[in-house]
Protein backbone atom coordinates (compact mmCIF):
# COMPACT_ATOMS: atom_id res chain seq x y z
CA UNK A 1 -18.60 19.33 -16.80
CA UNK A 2 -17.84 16.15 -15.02
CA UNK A 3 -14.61 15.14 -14.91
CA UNK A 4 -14.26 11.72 -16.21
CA UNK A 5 -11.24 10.47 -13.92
CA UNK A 6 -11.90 8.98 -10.37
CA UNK A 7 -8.80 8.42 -7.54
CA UNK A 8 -10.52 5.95 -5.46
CA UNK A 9 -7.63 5.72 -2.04
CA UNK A 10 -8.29 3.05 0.71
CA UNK A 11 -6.96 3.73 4.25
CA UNK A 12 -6.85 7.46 3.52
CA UNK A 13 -6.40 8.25 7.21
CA UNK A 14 -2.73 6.22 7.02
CA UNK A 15 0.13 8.14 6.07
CA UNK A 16 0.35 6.96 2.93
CA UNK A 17 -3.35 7.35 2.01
CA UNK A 18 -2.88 10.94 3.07
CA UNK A 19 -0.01 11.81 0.83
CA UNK A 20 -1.92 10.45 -2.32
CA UNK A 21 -5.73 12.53 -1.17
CA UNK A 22 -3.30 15.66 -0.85
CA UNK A 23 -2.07 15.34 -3.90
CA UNK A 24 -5.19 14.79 -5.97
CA UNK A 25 -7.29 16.95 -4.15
CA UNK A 26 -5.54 19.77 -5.46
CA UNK A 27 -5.65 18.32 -8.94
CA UNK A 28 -8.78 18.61 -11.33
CA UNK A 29 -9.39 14.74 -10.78
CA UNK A 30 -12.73 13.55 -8.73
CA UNK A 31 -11.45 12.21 -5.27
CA UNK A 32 -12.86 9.41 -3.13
CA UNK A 33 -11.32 7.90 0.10
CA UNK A 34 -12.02 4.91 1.85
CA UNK A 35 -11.57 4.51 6.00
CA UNK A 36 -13.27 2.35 9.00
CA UNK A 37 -13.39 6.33 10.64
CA UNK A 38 -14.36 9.37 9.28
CA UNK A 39 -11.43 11.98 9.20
CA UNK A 40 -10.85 14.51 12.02
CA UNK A 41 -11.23 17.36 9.47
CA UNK A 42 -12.83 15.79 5.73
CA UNK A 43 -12.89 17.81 3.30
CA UNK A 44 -15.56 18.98 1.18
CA UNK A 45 -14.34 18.73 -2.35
CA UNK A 46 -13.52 14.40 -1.21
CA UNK A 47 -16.38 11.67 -0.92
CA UNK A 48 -15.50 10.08 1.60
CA UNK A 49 -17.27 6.14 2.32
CA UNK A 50 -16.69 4.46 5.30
CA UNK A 51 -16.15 0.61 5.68
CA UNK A 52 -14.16 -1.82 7.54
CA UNK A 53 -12.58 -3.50 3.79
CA UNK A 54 -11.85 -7.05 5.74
CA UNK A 55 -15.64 -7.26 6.13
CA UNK A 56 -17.50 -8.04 2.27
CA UNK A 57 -20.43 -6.45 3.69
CA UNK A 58 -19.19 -3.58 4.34
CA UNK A 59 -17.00 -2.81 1.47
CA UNK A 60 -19.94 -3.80 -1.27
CA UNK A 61 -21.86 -1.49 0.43
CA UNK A 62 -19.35 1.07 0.65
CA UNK A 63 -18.77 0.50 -3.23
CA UNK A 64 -22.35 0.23 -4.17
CA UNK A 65 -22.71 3.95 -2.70
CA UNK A 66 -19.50 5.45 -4.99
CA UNK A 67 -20.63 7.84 -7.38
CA UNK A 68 -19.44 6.67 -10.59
CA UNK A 69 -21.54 8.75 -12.71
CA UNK A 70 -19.71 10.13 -16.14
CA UNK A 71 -16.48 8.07 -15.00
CA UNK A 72 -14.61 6.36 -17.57
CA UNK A 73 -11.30 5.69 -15.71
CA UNK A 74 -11.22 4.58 -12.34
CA UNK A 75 -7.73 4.33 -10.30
CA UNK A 76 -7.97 2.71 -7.23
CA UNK A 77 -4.95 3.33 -4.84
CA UNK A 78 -4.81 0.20 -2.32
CA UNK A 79 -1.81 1.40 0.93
CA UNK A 80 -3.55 -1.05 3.02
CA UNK A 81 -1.79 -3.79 4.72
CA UNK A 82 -0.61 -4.80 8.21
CA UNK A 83 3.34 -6.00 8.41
CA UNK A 84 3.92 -8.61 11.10
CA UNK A 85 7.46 -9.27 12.18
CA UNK A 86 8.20 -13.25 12.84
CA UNK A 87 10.90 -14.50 14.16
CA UNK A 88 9.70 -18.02 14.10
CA UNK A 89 7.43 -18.71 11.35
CA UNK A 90 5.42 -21.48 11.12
CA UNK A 91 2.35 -20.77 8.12
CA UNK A 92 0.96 -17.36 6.69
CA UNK A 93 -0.86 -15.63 9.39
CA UNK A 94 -4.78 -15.66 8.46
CA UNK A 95 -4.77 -11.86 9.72
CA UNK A 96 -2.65 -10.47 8.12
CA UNK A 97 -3.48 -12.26 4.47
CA UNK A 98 -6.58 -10.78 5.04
CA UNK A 99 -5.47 -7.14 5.69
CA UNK A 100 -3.05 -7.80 2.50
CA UNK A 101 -4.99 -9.38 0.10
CA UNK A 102 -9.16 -9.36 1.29
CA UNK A 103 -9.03 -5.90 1.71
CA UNK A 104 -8.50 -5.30 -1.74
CA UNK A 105 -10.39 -8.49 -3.20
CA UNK A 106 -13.72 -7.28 -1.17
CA UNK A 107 -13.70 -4.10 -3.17
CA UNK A 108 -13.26 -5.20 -6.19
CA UNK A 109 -15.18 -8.19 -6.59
CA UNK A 110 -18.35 -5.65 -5.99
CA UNK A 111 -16.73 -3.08 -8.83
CA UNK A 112 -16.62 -5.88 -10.97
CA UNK A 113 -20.84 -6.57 -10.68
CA UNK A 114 -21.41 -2.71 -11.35
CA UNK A 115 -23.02 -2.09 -14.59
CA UNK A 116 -21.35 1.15 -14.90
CA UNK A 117 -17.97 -0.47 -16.51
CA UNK A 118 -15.36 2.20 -16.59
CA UNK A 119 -11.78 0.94 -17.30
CA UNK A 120 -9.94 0.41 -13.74
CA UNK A 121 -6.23 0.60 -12.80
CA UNK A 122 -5.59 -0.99 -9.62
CA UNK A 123 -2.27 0.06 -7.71
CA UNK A 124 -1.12 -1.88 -4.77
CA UNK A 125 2.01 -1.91 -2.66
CA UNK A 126 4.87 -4.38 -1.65
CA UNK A 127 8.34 -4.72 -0.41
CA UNK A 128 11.29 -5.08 -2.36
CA UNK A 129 12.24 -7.94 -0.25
CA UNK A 130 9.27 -9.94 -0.86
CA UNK A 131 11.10 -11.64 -3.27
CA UNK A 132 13.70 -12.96 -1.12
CA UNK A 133 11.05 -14.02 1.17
CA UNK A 134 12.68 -13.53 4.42
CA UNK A 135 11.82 -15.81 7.10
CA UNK A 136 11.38 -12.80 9.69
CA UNK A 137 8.03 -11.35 7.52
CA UNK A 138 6.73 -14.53 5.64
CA UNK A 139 3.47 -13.99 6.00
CA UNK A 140 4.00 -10.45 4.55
CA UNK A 141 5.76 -11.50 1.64
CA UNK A 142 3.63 -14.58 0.87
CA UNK A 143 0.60 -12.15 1.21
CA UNK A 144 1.81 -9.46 -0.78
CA UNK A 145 2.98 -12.32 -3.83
CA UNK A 146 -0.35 -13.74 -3.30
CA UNK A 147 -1.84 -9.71 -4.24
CA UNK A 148 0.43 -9.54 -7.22
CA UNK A 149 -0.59 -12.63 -8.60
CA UNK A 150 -4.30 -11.76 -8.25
CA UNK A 151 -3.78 -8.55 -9.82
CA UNK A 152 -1.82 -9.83 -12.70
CA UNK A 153 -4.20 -12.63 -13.56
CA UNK A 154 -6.90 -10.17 -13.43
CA UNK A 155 -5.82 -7.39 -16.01
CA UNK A 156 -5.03 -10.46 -18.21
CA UNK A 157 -8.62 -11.95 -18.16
CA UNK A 158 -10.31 -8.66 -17.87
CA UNK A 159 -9.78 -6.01 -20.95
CA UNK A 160 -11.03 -3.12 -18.92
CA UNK A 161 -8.26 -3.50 -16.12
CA UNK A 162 -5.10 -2.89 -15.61
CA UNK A 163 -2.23 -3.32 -12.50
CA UNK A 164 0.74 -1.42 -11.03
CA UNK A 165 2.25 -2.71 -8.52
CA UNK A 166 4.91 -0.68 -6.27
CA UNK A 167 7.84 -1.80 -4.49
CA UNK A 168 9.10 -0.33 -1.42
CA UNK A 169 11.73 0.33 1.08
CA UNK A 170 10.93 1.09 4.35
CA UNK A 171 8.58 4.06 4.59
CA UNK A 172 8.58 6.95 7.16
CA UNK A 173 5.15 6.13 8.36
CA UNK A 174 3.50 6.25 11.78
CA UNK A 175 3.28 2.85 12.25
CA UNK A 176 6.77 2.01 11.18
CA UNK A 177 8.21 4.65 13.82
CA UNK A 178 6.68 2.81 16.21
CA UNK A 179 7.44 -0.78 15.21
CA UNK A 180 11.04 0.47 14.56
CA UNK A 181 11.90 3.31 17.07
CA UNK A 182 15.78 2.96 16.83
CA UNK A 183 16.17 3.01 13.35
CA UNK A 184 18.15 4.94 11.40
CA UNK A 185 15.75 6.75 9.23
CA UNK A 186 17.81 9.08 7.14
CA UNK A 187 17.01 6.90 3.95
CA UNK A 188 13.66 5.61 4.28
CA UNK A 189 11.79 7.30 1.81
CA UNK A 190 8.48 9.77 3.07
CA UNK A 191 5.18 8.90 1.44
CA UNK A 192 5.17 12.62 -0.20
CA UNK A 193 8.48 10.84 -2.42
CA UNK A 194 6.44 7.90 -2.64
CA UNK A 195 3.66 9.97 -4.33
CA UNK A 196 5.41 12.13 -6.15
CA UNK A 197 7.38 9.07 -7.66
CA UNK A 198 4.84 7.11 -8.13
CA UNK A 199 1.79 9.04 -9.81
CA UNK A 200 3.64 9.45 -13.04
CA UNK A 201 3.56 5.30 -13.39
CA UNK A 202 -0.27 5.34 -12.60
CA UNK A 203 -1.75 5.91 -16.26
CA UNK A 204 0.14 2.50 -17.84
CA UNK A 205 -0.29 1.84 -21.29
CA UNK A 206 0.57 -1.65 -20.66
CA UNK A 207 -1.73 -4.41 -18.35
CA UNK A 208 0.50 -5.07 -16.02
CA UNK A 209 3.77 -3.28 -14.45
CA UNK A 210 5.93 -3.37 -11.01
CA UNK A 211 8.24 -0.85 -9.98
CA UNK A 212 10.97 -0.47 -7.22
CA UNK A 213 10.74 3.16 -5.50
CA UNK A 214 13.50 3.32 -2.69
CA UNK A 215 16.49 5.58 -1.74
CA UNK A 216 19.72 3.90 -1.78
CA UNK A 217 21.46 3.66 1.24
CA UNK A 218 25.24 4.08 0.95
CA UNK A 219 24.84 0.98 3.63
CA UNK A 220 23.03 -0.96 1.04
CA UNK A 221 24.95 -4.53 0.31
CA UNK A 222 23.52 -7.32 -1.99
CA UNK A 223 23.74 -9.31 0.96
CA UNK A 224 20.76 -7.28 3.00
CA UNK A 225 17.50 -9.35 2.76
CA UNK A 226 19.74 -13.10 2.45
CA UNK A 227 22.59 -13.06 5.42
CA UNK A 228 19.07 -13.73 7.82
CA UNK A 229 21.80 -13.59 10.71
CA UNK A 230 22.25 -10.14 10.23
CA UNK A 231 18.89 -9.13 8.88
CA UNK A 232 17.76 -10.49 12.86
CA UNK A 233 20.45 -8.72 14.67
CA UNK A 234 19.30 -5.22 12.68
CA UNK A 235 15.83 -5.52 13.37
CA UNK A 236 16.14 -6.82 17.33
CA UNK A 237 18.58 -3.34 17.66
CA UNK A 238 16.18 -1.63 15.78
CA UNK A 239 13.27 -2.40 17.25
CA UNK A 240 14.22 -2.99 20.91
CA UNK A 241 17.60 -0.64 20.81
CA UNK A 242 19.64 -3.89 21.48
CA UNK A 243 23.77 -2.80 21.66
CA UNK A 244 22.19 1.20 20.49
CA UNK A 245 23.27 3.07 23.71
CA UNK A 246 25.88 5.16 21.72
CA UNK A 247 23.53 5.46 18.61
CA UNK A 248 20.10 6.78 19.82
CA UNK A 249 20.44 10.19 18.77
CA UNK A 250 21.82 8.90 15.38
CA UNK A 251 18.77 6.89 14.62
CA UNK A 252 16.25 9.30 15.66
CA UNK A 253 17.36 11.81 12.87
């Protein structure tokens, strides 16, 4: 019997795309991932399509060859997105609008043409600061808005589609580590709580909903995205270990 649910994940080598195939893999749902490179070790119960999603080549290709046969509910789990810190914006950065926003659009403007119509939920990712838009990640935040307004406007003109969007904190991912290697990381939340938080959310009833999934820091202060002073000072130490000297072994935990 063919199971009539399909978990579609794009950048399922990232951490995050990871933490959602390992938790449907083990479920009785059909899996599919999406990557530019095929994983180290794939596994066998997964289809796995390659495509580079910021070429629309590529990803109508890669979504012309996804087995959709006997599937009436499609989920497709979007964790793709580069973050660019700025300290001196000037206009959204081209690139990474297009790793935000394209990626997403190029796969599902070839879903759309598909004459197998299953209904789709379409789950994307943000920051909960995007709404403060702070001047250090503009281009973020104005491409991430720019993704929730296309997904909104989409489950309202199409009846077969619906959107969650998720709001984040910072994220114990590989790339963050890297961009932010003296931070204190003892509340960012792991994609595994990301998952684990989030999956319940991804069967909506409604057509359109946006949650916040973030652990409160005992730090936190109403104040953190809009005194831009400070937010500058915490990211320069943070990223650069500015004034950290007596800290280091604090912010690696």
């Amino acid at each position: 019997m063919i199971n009539k649910q399909l978990i579609l994940i794009s950048g399922v080598t990232g951490s995050l795309g990871e933490a959602y195939l390992e938790h449907y893999r083990n479920s009785e749902k059909r899996v599919a991932g999406i990557s530019r490179s095929q994983p180290k070790i794939p596994y066998t119960d997964v289809q796995y399509l390659k495509a580079n999603l910021l070429d629309p080549n590529q990803s109508k290709r890669c979504m012309d060859k996804l087995s959709l046969e006997g599937i009436t509910e499609l989920v497709l789990i979007h964790p793709v997105g580069r973050f660019k810190f700025e300290k001196n914006f000037t206009e959204v950065n081209p690139e990474i609008y297009a790793s935000n926003v394209e990626t997403l659009t190029n796969l599902v403007n070839p879903l759309l043409k598909r004459q197998e119509k299953p209904s789709i939920t379409l789950v994307a990712f943000g920051s909960i600061s995007d709404k403060y838009e702070v001047p250090f990640w503009r281009s973020y935040s104005k491409s991430k808005n720019a993704l929730r307004k296309y997904i909104h406007e989409l489950a309202d003109k199409e009846e077969k589609i619906k959107g969650v969007f998720i709001n984040l904190s910072s994220v114990r991912t590989r790339n963050e580590s890297i961009l932010r290697p003296y931070a204190n990381t003892r509340y960012w939340i792991t994609p595994e709580e990301i998952v684990q938080r989030s999956v319940p959310e991804l069967s909506p009833t409604e057509k359109w909903k946006e949650i916040d999934i973030f652990n409160l820091s005992p730090d936190y202060s109403p104040t953190i995205y809009t005194n831009h002073s400070a937010v500058l000072k915490r990211w320069t130490e943070e990223m650069h270990g500015e004034n950290q000297n007596n800290h280091k072994k604090l912010y690696k935990q």
